[in-house]
C-alpha atoms as a PDB file:
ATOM      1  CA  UNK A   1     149.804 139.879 -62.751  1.00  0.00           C
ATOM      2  CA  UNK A   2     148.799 138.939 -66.167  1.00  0.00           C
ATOM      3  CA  UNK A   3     151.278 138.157 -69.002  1.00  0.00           C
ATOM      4  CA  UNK A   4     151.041 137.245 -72.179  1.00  0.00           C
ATOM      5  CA  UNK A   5     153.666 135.030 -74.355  1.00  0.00           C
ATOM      6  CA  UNK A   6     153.692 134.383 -78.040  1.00  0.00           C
ATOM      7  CA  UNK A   7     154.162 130.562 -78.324  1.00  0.00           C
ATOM      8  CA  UNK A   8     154.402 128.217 -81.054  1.00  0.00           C
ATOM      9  CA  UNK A   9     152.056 126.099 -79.016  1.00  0.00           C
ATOM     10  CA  UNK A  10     150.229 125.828 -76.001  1.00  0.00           C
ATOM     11  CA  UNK A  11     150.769 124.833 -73.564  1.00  0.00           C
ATOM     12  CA  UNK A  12     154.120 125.817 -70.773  1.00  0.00           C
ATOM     13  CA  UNK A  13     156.264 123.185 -72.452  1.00  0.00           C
ATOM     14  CA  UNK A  14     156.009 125.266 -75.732  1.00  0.00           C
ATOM     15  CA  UNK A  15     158.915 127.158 -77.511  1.00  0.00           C
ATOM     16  CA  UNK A  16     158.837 131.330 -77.372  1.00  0.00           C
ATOM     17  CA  UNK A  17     157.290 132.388 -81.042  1.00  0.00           C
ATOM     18  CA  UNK A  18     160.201 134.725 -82.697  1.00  0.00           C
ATOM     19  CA  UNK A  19     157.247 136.560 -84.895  1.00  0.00           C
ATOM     20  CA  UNK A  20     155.224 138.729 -82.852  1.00  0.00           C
ATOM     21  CA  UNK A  21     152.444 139.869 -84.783  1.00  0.00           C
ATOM     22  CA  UNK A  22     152.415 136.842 -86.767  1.00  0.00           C
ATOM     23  CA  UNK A  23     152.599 133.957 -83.962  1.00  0.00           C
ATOM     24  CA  UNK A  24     150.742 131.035 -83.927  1.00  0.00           C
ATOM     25  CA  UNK A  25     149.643 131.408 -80.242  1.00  0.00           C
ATOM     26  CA  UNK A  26     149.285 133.771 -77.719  1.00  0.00           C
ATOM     27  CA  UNK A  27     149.615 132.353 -74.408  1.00  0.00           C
ATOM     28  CA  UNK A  28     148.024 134.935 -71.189  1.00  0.00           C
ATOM     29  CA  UNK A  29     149.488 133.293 -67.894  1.00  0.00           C
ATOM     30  CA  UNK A  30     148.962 134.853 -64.554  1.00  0.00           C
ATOM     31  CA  UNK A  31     151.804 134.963 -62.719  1.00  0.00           C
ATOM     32  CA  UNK A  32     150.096 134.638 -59.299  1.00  0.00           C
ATOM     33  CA  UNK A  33     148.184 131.463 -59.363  1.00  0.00           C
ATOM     34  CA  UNK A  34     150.077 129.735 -62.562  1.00  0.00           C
ATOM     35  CA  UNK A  35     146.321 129.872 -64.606  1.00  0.00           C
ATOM     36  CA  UNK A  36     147.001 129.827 -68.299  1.00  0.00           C
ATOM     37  CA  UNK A  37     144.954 130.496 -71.230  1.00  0.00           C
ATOM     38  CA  UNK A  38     146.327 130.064 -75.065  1.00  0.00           C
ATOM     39  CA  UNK A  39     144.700 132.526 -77.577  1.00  0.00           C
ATOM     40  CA  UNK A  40     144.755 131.319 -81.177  1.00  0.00           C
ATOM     41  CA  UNK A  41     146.617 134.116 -83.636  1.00  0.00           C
ATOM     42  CA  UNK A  42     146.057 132.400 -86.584  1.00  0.00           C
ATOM     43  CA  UNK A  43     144.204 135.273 -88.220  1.00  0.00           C
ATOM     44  CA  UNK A  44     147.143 137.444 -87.571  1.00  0.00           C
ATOM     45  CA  UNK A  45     149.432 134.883 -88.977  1.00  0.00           C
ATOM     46  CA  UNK A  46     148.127 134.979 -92.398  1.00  0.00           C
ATOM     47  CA  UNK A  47     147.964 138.766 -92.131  1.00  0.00           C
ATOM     48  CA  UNK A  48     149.579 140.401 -95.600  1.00  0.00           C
ATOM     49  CA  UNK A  49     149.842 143.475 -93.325  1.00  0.00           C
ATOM     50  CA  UNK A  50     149.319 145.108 -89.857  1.00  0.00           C
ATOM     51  CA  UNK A  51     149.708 141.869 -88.047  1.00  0.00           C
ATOM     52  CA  UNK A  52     151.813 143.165 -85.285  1.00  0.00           C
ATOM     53  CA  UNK A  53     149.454 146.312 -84.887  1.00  0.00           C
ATOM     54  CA  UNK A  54     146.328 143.648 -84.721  1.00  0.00           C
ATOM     55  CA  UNK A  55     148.101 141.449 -82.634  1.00  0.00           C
ATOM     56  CA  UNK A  56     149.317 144.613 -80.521  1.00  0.00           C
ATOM     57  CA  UNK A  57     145.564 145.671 -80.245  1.00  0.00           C
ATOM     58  CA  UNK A  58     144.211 142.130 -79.751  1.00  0.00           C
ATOM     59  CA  UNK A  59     146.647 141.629 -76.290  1.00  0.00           C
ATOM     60  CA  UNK A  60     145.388 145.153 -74.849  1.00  0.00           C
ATOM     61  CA  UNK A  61     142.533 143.823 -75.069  1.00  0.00           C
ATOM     62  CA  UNK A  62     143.310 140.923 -72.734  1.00  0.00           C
ATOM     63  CA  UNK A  63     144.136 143.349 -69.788  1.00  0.00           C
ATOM     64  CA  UNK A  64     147.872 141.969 -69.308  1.00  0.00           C
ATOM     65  CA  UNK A  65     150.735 144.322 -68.403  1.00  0.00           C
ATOM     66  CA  UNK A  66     153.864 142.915 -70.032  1.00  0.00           C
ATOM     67  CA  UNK A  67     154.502 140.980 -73.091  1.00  0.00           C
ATOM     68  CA  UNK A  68     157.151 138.488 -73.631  1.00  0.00           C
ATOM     69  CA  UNK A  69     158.178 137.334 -77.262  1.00  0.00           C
ATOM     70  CA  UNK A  70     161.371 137.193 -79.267  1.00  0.00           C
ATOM     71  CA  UNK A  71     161.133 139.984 -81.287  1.00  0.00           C
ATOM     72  CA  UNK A  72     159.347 142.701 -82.124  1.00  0.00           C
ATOM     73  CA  UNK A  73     158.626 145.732 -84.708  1.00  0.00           C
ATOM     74  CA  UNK A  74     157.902 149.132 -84.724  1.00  0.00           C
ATOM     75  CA  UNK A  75     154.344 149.224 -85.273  1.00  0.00           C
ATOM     76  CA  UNK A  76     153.501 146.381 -82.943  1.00  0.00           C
ATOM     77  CA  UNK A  77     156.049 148.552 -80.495  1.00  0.00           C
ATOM     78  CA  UNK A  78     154.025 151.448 -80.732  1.00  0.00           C
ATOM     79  CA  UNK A  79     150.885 149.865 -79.852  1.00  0.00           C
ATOM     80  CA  UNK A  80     151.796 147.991 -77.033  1.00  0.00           C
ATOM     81  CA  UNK A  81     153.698 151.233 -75.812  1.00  0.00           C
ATOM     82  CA  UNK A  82     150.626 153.324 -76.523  1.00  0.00           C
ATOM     83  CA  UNK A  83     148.606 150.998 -74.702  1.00  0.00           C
ATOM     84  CA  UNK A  84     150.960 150.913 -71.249  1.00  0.00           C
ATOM     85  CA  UNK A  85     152.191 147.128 -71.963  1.00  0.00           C
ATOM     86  CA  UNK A  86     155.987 146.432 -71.150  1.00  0.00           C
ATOM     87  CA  UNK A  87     157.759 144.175 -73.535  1.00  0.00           C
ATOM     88  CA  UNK A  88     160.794 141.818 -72.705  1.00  0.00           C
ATOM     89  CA  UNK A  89     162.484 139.621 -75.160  1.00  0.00           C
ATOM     90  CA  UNK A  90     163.394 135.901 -74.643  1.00  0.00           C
ATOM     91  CA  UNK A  91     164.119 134.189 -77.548  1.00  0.00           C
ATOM     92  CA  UNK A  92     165.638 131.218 -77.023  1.00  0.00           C
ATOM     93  CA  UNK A  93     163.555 129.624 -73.832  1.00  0.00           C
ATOM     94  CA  UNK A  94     160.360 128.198 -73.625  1.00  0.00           C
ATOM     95  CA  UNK A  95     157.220 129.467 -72.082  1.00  0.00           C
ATOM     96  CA  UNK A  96     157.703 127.688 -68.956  1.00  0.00           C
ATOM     97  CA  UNK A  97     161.391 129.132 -69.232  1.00  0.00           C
ATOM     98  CA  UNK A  98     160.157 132.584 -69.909  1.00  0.00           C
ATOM     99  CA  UNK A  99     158.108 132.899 -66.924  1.00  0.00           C
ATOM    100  CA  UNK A 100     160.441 132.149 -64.547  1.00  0.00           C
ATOM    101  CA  UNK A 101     162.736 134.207 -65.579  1.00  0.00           C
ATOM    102  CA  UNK A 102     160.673 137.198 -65.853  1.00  0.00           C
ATOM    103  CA  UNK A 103     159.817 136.331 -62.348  1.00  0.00           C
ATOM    104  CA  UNK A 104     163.538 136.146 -60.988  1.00  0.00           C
ATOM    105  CA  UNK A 105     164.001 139.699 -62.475  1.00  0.00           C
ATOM    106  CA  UNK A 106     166.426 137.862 -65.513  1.00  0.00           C
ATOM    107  CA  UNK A 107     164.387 139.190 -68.160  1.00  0.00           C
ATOM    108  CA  UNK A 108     165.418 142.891 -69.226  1.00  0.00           C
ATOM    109  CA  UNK A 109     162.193 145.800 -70.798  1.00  0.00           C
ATOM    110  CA  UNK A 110     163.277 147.078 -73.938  1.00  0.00           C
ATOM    111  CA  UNK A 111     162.404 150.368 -75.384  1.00  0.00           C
ATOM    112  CA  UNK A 112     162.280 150.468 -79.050  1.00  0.00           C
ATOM    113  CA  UNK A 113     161.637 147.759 -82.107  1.00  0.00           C
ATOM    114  CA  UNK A 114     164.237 145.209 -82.273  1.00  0.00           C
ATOM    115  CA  UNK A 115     163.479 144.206 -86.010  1.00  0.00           C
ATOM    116  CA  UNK A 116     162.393 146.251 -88.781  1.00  0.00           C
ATOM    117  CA  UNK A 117     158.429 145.849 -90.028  1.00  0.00           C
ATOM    118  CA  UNK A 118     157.365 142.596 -91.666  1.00  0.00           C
ATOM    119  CA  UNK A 119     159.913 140.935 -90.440  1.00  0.00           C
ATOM    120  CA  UNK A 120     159.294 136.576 -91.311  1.00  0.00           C
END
């Protein structure tokens, strides 16, 4: 299975990104065999608007099924909804962190925005 984690960094040892649309990183780890591939977000993170829509869009595009970050809007809720991708929130761990957990079952789906829009 195919995830993908906004990071500060990245590589495994990097921190969860609180901003989704606007992270630095995006980090697309498969679960099975450990491979793991950052994606840069700077565009996004310069965005004046839309950036958690564009990021949204941006991981459908990278065929992953769940989405880990530590928080997220409406609009960048909508489109990973509207796209199939489940979202869990981890906040406080790292990537390396984050993975596991989500792995052991820790990690719990949420089902609506957890911040308002163009949230910093």
């Amino acid at each position: 299975m195919k995830i993908a984690i906004t990071a500060q960094g990245t590589t495994l040892s990097s921190e969860i990104d609180l901003r989704f649309g606007r992270a630095k990183t995006i980090l697309v780890i498969d679960t099975e065999t450990g491979e793991c591939q950052a994606v840069d977000n700077v565009l996004n993170m310069n965005a004046v608007k839309v950036a958690g829509i564009q990021t949204g869009q941006n991981i459908a595009n990278l065929d992953v099924t769940t989405v880990i970050t530590g928080n997220v809007g409406p609009n960048a809720f909508k489109t990973l909804h509207a796209a199939g991708i489940k979202i869990y929130l981890a906040p406080q761990l790292t990537v390396a962190q984050a993975v596991e957990s989500f792995k052991k079952g820790a990690l719990t789906e949420i089902d609506r925005e957890n911040v308002e829009g163009h949230w910093v």
